[in-house]
Protein backbone atom coordinates (compact mmCIF):
# COMPACT_ATOMS: atom_id res chain seq x y z
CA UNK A 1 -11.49 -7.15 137.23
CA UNK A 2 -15.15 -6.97 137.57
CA UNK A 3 -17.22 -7.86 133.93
CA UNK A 4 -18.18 -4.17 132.77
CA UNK A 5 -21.65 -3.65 132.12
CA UNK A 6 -23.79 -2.22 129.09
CA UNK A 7 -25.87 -0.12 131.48
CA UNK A 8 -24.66 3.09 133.61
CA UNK A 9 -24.06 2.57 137.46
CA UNK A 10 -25.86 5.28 139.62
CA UNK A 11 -23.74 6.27 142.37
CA UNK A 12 -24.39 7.76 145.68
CA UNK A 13 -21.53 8.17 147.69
CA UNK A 14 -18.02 8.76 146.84
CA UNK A 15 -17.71 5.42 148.19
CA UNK A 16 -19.47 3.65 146.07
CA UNK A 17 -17.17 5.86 143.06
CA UNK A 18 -14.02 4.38 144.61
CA UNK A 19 -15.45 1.19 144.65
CA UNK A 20 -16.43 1.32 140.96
CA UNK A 21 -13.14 2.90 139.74
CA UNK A 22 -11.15 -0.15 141.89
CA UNK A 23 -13.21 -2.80 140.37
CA UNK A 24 -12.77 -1.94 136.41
CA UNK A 25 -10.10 -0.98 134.04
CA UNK A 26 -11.50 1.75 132.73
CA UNK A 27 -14.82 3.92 133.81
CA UNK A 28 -15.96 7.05 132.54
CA UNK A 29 -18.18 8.94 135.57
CA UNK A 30 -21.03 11.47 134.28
CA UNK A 31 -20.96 14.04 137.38
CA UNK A 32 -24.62 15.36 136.54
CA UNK A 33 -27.09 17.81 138.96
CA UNK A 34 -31.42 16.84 138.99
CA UNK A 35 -32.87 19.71 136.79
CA UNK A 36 -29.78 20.22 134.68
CA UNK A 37 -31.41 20.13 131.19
CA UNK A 38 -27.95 19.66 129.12
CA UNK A 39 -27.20 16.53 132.23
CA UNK A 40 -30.44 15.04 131.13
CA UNK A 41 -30.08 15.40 127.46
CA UNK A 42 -26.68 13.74 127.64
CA UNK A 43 -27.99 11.06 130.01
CA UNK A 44 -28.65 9.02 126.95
CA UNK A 45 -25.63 9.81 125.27
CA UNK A 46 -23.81 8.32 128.47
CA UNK A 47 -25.97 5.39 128.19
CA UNK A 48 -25.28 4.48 125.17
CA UNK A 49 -21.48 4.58 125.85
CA UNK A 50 -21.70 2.04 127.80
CA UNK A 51 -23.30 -0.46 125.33
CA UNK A 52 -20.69 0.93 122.74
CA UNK A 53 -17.58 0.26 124.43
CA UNK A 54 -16.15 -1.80 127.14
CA UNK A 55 -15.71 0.71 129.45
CA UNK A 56 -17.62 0.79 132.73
CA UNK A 57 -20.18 3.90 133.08
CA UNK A 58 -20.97 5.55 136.26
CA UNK A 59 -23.30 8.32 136.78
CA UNK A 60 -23.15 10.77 139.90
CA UNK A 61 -25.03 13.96 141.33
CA UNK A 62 -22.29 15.66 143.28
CA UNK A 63 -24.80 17.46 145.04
CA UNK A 64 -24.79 14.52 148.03
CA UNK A 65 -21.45 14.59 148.54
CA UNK A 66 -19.89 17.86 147.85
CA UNK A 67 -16.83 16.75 148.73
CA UNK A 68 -16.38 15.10 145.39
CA UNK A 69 -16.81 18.81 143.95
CA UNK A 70 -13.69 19.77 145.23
CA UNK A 71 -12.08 16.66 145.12
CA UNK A 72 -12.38 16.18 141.22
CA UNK A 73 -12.35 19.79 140.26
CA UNK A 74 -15.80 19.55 139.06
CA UNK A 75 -16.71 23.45 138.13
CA UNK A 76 -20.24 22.50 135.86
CA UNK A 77 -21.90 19.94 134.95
CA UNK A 78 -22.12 17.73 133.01
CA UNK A 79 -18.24 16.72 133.68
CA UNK A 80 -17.56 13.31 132.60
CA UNK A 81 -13.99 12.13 134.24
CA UNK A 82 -12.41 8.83 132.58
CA UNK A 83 -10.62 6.80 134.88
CA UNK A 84 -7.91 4.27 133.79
CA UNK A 85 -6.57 1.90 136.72
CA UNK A 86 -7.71 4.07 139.15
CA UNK A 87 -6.32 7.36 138.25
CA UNK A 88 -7.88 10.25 136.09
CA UNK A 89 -6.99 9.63 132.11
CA UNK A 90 -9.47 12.38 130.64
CA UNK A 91 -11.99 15.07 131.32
CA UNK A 92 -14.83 16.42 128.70
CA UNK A 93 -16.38 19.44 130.53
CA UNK A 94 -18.23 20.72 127.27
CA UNK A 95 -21.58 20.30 127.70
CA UNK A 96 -23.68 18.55 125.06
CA UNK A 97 -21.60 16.23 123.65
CA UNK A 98 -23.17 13.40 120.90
CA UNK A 99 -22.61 9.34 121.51
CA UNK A 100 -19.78 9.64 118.75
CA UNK A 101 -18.03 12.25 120.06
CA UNK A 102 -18.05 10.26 123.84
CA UNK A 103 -17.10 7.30 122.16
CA UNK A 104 -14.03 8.76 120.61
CA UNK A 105 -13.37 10.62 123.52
CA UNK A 106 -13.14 6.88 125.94
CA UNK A 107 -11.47 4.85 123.51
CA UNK A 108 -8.81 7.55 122.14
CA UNK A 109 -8.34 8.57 126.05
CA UNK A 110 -7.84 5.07 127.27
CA UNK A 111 -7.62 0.92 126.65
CA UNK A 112 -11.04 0.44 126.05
CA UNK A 113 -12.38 -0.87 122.95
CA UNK A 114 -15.46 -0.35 121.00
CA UNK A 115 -18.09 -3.19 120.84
């Protein structure tokens, strides 16, 4: 598997999602929408996941694919889906949500460990 790194992935197509999810163990996706203030207050929060764990993050407007909507169920955003090798281990569809609480969320949800 591909090393996991301590900075989120943006994403474009649902391509490049498969391709991420194929390559690592375990990624959590933050399905986010431009001018979404509770998307770009969590933005952090996501990043900061991804230094605190060994999971892979990827980050993802739906908006240019909206195929991925329907595909993943997404009905608001922020969603953040957790993958585990390659199929959907979690879902957090709260809203804000602190580093802590994300943290838990990955590493209670799935094999990945904190840093």
């Amino acid at each position: 598997m591909a090393e996991t790194s301590q900075k989120p992935h943006r994403l474009e197509t649902g391509d490049e999602l498969d391709a991420l999810v194929a390559d690592h163990d375990v990624v959590l996706v933050d399905f986010y929408t431009k001018g979404c203030p509770v998307c770009q207050s969590i933005e952090p929060m996501v990043g900061n996941v991804a230094r605190a764990t060994t999971a892979t993050v990827g980050m993802l407007n739906p908006q240019t694919e909206l195929d991925l909507v329907e595909e993943y169920d997404i009905q608001g955003v922020p969603t953040l889906l957790l993958f585990e090798d390659g199929e959907i281990a979690g879902r957090m569809a709260s809203g804000f949500e602190g580093t802590e609480s994300i943290v838990e969320f990955v590493t209670e949800n799935s094999s990945a460990e904190r840093r």
